[in-house]
Structures are given as C-alpha cells and as structure tokens.
N, C-alpha and C. Protein backbone atom coordinates (compact mmCIF):
# COMPACT_ATOMS: atom_id res chain seq x y z
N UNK A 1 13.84 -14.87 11.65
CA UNK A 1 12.92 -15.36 10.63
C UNK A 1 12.55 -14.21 9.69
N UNK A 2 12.62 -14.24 8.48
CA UNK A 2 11.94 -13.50 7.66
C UNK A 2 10.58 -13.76 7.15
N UNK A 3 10.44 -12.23 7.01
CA UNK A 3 8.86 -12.22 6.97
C UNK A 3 8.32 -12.15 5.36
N UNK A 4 7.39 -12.32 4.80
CA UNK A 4 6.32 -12.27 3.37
C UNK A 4 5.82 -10.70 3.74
N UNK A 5 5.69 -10.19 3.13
CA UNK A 5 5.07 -8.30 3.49
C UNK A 5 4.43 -8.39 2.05
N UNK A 6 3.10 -7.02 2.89
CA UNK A 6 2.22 -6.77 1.12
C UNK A 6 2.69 -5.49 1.62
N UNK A 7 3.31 -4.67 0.21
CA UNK A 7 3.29 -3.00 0.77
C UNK A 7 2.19 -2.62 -0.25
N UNK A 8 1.73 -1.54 0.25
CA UNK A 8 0.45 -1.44 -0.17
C UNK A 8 0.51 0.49 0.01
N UNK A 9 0.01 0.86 -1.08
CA UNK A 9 0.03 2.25 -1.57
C UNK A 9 -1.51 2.40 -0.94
N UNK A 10 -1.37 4.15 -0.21
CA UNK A 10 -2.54 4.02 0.15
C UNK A 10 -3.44 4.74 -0.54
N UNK A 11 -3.62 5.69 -1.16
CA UNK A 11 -4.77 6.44 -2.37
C UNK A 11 -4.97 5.42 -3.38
N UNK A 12 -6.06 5.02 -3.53
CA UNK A 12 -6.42 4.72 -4.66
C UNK A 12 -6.56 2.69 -4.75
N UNK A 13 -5.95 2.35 -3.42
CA UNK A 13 -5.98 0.89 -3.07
C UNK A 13 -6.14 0.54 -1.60
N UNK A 14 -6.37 1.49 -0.63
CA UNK A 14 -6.91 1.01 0.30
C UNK A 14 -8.47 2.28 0.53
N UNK A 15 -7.88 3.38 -0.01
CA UNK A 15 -9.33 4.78 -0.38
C UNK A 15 -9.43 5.06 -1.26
N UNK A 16 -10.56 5.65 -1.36
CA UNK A 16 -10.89 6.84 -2.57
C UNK A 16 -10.23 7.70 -2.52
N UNK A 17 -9.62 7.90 -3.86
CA UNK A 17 -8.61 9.14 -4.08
C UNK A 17 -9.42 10.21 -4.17
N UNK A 18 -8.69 11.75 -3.61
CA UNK A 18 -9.72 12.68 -3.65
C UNK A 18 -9.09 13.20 -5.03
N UNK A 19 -9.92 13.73 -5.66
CA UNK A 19 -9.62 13.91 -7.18
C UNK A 19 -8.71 15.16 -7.16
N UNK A 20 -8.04 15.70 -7.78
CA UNK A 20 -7.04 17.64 -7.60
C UNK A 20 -6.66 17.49 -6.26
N UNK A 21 -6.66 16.75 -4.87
CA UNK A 21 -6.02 17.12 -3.81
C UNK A 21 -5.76 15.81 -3.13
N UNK A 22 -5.56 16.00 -1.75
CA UNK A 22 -5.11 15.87 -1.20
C UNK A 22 -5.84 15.25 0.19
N UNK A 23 -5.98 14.41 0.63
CA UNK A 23 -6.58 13.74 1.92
C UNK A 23 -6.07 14.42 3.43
N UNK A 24 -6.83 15.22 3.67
CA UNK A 24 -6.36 15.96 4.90
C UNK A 24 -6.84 15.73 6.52
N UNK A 25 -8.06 15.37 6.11
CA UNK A 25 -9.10 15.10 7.42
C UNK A 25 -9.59 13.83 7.33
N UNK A 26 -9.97 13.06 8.63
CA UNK A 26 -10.45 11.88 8.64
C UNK A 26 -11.71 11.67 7.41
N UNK A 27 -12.62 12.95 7.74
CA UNK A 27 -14.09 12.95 7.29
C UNK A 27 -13.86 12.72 5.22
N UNK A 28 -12.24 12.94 4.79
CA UNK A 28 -12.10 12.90 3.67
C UNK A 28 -11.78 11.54 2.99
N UNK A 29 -11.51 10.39 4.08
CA UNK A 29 -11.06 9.45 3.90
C UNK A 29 -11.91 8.61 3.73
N UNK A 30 -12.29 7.91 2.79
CA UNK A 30 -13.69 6.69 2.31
C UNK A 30 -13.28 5.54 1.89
N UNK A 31 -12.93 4.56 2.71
CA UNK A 31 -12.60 3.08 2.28
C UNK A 31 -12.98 2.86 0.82
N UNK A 32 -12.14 1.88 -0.05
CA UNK A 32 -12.41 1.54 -1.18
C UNK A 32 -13.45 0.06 -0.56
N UNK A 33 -14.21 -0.66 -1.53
CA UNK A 33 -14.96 -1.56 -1.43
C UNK A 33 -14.31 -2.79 -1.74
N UNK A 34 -14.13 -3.40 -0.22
CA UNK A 34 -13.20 -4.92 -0.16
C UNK A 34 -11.97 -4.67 0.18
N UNK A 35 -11.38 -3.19 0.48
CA UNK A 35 -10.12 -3.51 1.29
C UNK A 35 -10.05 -3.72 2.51
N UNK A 36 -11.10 -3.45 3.52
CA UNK A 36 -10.54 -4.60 4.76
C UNK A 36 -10.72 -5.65 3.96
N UNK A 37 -11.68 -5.95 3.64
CA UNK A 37 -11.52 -7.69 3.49
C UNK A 37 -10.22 -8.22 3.04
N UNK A 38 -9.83 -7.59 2.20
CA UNK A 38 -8.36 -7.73 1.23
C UNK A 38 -7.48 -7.64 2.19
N UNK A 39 -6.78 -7.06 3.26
CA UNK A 39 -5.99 -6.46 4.42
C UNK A 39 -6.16 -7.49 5.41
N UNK A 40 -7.90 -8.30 5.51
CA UNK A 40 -8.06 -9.06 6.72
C UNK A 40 -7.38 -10.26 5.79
N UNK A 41 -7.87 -10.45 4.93
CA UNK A 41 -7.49 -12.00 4.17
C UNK A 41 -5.81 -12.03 4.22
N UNK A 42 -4.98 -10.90 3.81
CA UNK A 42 -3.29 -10.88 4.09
C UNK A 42 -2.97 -11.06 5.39
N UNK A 43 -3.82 -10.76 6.43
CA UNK A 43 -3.42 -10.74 8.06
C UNK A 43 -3.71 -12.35 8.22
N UNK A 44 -4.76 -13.30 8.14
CA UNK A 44 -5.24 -14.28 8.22
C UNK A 44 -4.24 -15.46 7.94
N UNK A 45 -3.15 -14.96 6.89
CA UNK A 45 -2.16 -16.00 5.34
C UNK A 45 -0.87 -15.59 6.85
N UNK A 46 -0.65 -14.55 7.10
CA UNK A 46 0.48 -14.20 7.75
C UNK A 46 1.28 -13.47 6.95
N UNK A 47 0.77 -12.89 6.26
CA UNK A 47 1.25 -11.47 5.38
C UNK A 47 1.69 -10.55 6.32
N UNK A 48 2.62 -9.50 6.62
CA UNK A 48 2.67 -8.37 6.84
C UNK A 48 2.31 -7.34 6.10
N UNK A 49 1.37 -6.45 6.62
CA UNK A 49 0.64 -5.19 5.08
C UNK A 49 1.14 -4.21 5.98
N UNK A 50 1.66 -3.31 5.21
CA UNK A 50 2.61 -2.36 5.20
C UNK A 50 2.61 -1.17 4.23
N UNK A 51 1.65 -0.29 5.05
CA UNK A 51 1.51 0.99 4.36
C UNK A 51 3.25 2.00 3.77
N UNK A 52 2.85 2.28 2.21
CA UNK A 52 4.45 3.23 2.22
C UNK A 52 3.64 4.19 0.95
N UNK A 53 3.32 5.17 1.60
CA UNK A 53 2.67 6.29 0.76
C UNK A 53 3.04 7.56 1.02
N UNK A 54 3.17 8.41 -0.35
CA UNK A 54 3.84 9.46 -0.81
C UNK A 54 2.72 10.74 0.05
N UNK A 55 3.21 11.23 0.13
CA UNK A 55 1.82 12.15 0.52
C UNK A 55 3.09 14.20 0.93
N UNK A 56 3.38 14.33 -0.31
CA UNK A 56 3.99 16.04 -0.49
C UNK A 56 3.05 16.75 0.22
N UNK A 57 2.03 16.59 0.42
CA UNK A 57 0.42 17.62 0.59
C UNK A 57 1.08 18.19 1.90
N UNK A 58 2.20 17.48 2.75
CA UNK A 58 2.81 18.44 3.78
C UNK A 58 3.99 19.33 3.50
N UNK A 59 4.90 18.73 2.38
CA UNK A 59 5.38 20.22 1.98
C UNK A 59 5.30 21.04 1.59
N UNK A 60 4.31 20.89 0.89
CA UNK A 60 3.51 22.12 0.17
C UNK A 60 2.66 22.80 0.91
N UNK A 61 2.61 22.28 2.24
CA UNK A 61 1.74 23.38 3.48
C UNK A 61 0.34 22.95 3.03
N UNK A 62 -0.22 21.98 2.49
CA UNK A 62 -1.80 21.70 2.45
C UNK A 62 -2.44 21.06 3.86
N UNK A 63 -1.37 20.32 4.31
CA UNK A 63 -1.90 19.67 5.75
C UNK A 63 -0.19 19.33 6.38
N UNK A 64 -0.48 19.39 7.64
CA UNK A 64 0.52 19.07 8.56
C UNK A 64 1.07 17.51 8.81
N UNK A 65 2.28 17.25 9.26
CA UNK A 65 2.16 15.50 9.73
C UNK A 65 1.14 15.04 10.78
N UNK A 66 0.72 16.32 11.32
CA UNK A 66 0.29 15.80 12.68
C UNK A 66 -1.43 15.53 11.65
N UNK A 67 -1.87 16.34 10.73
CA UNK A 67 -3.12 16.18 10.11
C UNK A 67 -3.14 14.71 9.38
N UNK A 68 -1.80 14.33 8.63
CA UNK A 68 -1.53 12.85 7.80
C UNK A 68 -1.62 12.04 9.19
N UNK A 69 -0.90 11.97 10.20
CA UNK A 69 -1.14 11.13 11.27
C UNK A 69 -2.71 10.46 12.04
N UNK A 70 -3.56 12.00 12.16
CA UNK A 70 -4.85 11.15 11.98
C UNK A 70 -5.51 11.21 11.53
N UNK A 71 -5.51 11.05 10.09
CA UNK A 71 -6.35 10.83 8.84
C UNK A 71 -5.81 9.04 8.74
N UNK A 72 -4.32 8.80 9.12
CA UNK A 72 -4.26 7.31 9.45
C UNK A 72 -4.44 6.60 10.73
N UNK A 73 -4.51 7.41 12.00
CA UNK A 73 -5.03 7.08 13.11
C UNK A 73 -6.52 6.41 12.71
N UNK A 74 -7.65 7.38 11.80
CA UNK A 74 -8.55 6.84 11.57
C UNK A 74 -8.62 5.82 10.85
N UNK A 75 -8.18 5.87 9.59
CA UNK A 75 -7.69 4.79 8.80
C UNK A 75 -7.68 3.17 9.60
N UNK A 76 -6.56 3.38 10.12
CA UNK A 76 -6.24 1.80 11.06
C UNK A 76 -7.20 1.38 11.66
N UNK A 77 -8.17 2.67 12.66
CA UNK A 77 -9.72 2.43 13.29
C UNK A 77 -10.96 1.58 12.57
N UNK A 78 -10.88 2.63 11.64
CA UNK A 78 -11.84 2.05 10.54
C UNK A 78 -11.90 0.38 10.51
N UNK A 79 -10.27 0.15 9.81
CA UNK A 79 -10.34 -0.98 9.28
C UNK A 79 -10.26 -1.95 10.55
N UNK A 80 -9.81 -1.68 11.83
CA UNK A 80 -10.14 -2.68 13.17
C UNK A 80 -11.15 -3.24 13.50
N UNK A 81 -12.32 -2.14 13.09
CA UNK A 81 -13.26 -2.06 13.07
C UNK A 81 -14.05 -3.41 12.08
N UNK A 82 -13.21 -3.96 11.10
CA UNK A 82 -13.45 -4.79 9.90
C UNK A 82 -12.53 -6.01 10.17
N UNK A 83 -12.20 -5.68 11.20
CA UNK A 83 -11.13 -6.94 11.35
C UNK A 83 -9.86 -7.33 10.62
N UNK A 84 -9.59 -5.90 10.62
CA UNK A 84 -8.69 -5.71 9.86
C UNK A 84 -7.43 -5.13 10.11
N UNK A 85 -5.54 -5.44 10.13
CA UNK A 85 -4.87 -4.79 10.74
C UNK A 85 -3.60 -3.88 10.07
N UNK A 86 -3.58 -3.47 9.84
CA UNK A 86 -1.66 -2.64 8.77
C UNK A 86 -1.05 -2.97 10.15
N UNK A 87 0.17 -3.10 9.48
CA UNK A 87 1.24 -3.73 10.83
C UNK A 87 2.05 -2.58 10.77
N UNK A 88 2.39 -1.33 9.78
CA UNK A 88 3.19 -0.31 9.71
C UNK A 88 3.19 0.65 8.61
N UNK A 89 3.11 1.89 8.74
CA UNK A 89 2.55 3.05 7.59
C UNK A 89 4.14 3.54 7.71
N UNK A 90 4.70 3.84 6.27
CA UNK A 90 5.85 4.54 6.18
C UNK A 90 5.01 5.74 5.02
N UNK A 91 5.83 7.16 5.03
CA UNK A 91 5.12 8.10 4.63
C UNK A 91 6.36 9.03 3.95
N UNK A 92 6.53 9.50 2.54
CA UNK A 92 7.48 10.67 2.67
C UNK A 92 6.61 11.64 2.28
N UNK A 93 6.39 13.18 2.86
CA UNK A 93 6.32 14.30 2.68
C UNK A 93 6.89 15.17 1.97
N UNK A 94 8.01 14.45 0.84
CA UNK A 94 8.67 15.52 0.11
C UNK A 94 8.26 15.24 -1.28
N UNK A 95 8.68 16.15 -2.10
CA UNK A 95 8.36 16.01 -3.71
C UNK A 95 9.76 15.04 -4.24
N UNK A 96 10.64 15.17 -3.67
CA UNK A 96 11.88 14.07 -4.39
C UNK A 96 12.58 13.49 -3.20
N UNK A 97 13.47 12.16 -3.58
CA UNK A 97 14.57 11.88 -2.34
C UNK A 97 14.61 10.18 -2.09
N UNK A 98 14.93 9.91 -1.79
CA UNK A 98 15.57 8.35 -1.70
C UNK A 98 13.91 7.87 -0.84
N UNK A 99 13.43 8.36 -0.14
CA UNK A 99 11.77 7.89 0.20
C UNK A 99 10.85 7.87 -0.79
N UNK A 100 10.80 9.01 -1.73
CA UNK A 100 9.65 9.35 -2.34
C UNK A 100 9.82 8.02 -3.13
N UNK A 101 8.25 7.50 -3.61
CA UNK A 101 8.26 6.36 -4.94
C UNK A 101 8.33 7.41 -6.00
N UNK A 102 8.93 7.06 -6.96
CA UNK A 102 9.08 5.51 -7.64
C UNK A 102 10.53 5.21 -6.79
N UNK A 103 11.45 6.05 -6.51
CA UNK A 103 12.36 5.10 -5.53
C UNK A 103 11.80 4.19 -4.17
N UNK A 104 13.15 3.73 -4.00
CA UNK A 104 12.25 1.88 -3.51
C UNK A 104 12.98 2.66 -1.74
N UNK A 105 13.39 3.60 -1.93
CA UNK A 105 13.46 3.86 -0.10
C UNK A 105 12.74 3.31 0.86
N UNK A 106 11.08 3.75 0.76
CA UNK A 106 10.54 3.39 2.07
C UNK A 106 10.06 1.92 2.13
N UNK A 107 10.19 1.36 1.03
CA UNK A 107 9.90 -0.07 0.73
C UNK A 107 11.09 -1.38 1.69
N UNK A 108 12.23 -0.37 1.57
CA UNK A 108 14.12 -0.93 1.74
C UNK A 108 14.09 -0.55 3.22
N UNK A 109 13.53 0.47 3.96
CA UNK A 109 13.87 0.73 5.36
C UNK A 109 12.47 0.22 5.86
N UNK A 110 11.25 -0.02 5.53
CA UNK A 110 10.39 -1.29 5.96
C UNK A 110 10.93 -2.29 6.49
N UNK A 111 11.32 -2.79 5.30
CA UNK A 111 11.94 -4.33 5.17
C UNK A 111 12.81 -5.01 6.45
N UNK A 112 14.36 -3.68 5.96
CA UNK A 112 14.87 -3.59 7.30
C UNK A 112 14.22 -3.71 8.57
N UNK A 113 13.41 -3.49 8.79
CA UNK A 113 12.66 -2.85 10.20
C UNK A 113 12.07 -4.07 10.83
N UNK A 114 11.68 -5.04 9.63
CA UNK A 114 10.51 -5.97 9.89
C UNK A 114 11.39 -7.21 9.45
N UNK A 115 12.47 -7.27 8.61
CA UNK A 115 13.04 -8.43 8.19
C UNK A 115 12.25 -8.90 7.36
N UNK A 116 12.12 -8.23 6.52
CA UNK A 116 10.72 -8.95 5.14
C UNK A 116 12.11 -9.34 4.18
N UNK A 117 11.35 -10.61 3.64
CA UNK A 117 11.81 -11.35 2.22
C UNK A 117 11.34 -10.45 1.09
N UNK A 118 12.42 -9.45 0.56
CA UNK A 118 11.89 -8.38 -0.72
C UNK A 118 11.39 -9.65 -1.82
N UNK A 119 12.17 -10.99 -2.02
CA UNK A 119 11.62 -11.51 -3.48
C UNK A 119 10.43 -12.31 -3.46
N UNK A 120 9.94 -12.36 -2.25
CA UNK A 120 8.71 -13.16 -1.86
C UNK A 120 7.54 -12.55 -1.23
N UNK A 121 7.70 -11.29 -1.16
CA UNK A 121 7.02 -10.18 -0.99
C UNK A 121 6.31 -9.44 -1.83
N UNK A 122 5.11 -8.40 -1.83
CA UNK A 122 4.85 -7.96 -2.97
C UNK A 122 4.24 -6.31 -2.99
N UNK A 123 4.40 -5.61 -3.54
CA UNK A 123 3.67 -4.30 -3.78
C UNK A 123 2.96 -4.18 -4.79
N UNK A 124 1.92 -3.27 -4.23
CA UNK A 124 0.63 -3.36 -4.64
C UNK A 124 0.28 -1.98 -4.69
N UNK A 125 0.23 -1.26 -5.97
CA UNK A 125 -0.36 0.10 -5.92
C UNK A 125 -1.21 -0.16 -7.30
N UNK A 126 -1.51 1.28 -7.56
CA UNK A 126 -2.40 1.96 -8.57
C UNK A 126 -1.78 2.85 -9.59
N UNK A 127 -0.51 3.12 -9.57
CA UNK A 127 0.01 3.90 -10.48
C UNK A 127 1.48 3.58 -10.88
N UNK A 128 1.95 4.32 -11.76
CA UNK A 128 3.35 3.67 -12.42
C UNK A 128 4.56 3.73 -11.43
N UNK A 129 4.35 4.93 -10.53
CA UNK A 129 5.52 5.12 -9.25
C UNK A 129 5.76 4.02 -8.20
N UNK A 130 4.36 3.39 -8.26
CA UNK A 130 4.17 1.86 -6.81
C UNK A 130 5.00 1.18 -7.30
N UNK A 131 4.13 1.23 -8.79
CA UNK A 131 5.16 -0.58 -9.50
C UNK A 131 6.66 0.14 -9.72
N UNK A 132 6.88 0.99 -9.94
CA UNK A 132 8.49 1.08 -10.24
C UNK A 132 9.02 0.83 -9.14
N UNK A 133 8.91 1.67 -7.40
CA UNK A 133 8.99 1.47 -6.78
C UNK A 133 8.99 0.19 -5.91
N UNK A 134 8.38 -0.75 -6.19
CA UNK A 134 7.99 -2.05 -5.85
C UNK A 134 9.13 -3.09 -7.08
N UNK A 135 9.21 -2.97 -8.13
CA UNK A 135 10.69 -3.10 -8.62
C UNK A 135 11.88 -2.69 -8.41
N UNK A 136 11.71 -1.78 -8.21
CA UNK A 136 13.53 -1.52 -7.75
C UNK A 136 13.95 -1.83 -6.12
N UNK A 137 12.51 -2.37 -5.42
CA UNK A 137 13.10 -2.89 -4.34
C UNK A 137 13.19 -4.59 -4.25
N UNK A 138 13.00 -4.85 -5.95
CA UNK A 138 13.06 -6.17 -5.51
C UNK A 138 11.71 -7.31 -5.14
N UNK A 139 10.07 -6.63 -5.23
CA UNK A 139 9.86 -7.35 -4.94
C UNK A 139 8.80 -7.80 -6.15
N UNK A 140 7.56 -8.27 -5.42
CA UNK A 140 6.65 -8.96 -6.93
C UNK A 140 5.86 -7.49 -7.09
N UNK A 141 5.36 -7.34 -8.15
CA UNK A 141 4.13 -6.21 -8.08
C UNK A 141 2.98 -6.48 -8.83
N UNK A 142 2.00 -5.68 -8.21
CA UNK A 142 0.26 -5.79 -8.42
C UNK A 142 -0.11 -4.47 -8.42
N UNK A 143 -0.56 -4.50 -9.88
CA UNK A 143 -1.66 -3.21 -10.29
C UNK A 143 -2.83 -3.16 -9.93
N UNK A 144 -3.22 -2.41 -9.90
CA UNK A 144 -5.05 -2.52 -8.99
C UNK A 144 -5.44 -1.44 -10.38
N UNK A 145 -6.03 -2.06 -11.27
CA UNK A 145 -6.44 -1.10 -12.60
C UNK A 145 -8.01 -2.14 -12.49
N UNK A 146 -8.92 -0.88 -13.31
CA UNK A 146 -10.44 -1.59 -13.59
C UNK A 146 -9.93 -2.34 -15.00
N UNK A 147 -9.03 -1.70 -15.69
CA UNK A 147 -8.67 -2.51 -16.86
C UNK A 147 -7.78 -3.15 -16.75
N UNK A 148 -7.54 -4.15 -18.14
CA UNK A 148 -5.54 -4.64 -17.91
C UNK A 148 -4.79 -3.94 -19.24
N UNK A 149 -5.77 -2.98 -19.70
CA UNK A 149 -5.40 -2.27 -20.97
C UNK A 149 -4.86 -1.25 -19.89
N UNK A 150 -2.96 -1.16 -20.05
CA UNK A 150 -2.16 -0.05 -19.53
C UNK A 150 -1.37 -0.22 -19.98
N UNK A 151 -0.31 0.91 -19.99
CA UNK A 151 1.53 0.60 -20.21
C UNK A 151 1.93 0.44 -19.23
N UNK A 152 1.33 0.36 -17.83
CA UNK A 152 2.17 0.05 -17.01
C UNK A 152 2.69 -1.49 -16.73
N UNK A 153 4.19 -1.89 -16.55
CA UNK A 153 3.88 -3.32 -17.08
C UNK A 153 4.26 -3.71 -15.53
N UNK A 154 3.56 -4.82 -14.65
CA UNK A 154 3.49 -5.14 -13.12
C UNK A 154 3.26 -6.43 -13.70
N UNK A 155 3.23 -7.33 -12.71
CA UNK A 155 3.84 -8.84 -12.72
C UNK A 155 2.57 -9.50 -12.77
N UNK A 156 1.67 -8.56 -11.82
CA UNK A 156 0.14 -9.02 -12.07
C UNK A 156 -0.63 -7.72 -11.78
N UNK A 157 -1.87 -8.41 -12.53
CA UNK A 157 -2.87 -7.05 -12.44
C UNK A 157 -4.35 -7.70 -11.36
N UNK A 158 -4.94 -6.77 -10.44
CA UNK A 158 -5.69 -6.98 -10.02
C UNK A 158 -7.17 -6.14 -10.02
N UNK A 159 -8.53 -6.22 -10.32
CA UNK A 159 -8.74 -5.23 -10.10
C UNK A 159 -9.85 -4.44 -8.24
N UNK A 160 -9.08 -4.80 -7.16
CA UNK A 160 -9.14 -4.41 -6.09
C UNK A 160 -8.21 -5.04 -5.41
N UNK A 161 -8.07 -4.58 -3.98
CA UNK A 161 -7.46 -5.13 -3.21
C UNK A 161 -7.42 -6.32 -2.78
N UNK A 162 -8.97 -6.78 -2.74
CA UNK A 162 -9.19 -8.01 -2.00
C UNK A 162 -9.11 -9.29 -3.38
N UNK A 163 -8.96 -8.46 -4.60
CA UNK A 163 -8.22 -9.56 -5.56
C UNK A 163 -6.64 -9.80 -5.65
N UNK A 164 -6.45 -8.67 -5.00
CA UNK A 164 -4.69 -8.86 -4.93
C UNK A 164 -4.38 -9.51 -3.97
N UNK A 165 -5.28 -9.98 -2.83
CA UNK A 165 -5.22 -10.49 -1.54
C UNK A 165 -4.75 -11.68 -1.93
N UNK A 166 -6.29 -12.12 -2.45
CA UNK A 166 -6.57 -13.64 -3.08
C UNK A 166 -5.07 -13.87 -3.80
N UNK A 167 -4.55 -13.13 -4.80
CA UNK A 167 -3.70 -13.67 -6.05
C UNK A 167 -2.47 -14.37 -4.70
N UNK A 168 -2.26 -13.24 -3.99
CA UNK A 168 -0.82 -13.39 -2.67
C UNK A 168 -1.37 -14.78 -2.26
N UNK A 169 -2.34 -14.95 -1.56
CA UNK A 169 -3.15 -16.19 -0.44
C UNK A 169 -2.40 -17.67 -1.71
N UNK A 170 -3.05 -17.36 -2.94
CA UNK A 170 -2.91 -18.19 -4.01
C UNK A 170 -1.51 -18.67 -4.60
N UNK A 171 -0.59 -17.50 -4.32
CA UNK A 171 0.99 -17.86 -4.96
C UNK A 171 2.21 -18.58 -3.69
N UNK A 172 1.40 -17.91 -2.38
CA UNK A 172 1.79 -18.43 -1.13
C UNK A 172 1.99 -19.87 -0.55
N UNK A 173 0.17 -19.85 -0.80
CA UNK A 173 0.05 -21.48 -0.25
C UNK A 173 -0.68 -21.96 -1.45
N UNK A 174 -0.11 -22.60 -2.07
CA UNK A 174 -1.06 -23.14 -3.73
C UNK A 174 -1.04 -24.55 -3.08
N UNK A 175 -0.72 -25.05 -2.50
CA UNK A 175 -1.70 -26.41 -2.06
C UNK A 175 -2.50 -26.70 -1.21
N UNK A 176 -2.99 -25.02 -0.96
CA UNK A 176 -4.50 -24.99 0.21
C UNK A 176 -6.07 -24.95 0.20
C-alpha cells in the first residue's frame, strides 16, 4: 500500500529559527505556535510527517550528530507530549550532495523507505530550497510565509503549520 506523507522542513515550520546559527541544544529548540496541533491533525487524516532537514552546523564542527540527535530526541518528546507524532527525521550534514535541499534526495530515499505516493504527497517548508526540493521530488508544495507577497512560487501558501495541516486534511478528504 502506498502511503500520503507531509515532509516537513524543520527550522522555521515546526521551531523557531535561531537567527545567525544554528540549533544545537535541546534548551535552543522552541516550538512554533500550532505545530503539534498541525503534526497531530496530519497523524489523525493518516498522513505520514516526515522530518528531512538540512542542518551543515555538523560539518562545520558547530555541533555533533550525536548533539542534532537530541535536540530531535527532544523535539519528538515535546511534541508526544501534544499528542503529537513524526513518523521519521531524515537529516544531511553537508553543505552540497544528492541529500542536501534544494535536491529532492532525502525526500526520494524517505519515500522509498515508507512507500509514499510522491504526487499525492506534500512538502512543506519556509524557504526556496524546501519548495525546490519538494518539486523535484515530485510532490505538492506549501510555503509557510506570514505573507503571500514572495518569489517563491509553491502550489500553496500557508501561514503556519497547522494551516498547512488543514489545506492537506481539506485536499485529501473534501467530502468530510
């Protein structure tokens, strides 16, 4: 059976981005407002949400994998905590390469992994690398902007998570 997946970028659409750096420690990590809810409402539809975020801050020696590991150990806590679940975090650590976004790598070996439907599926970030990335693998994409004044051009614009939830819940089952 194939699966519906939300991939979902994690700075800036499931936390607060730290502004000049880099998320190293749990204590740095601050839920955005309405992404469990947004994460619980995709778990609820039978979404798969599926973390695939860039994070160099380990090749560049700012933090270790084992430091990115539980800064998302907490992460997942948090949001359990909200009733809330990610079914799988994919991560590249490098500055270029068939993982990093805007290539659609970790989006394509997800998929694989889980048997997700790329054209009925959707990614969901905050910047021009998600949505490119989230196009070249094929699937729908969602901007999470406070405005809809951008050049970035995505299939839809939302402005939080738990509106991008809704738009998925809405294109899914439209006779519910």
């Amino acid at each position: 059976m194939r699966h519906i997946a939300a991939f979902l970028d994690r700075d800036g659409v499931i936390n607060r981005r730290k502004i000049g750096g880099y998320i190293t420690t749990p204590d740095e990590f601050i839920l955005l407002p309405e992404a469990p809810e947004g994460i619980a409402l995709l778990n609820s539809i039978g979404v798969l949400v599926i973390v695939v975020t860039n994070q160099r801050g380990i090749e560049r020696g700012v933090m270790t994998e084992e430091d990115l590991k539980q800064v998302h150990r907490f992460m997942i806590a948090e949001l359990k905590k909200q009733g809330a679940r990610i079914d799988d975090i994919l991560f590249c650590p490098h500055s270029t390469g068939y993982y990093r976004k805007p290539s659609p790598g970790m989006i394509l070996a997800a998929a694989e992994r889980h048997q997700i439907e790329l054209p009925s599926s959707f990614t969901i970030g905050d910047t021009d690398t998600d949505i490119l990335a989230g196009k070249a693998a094929g699937t729908r994409t969602i901007l999470i902007t406070p405005e809809r004044k951008t050049d970035i051009e995505a299939d839809f614009y939302a402005k939080s998570l738990y509106e991008a939830a809704e738009l998925i819940r809405r294109k899914i089952t439209p006779h519910r």
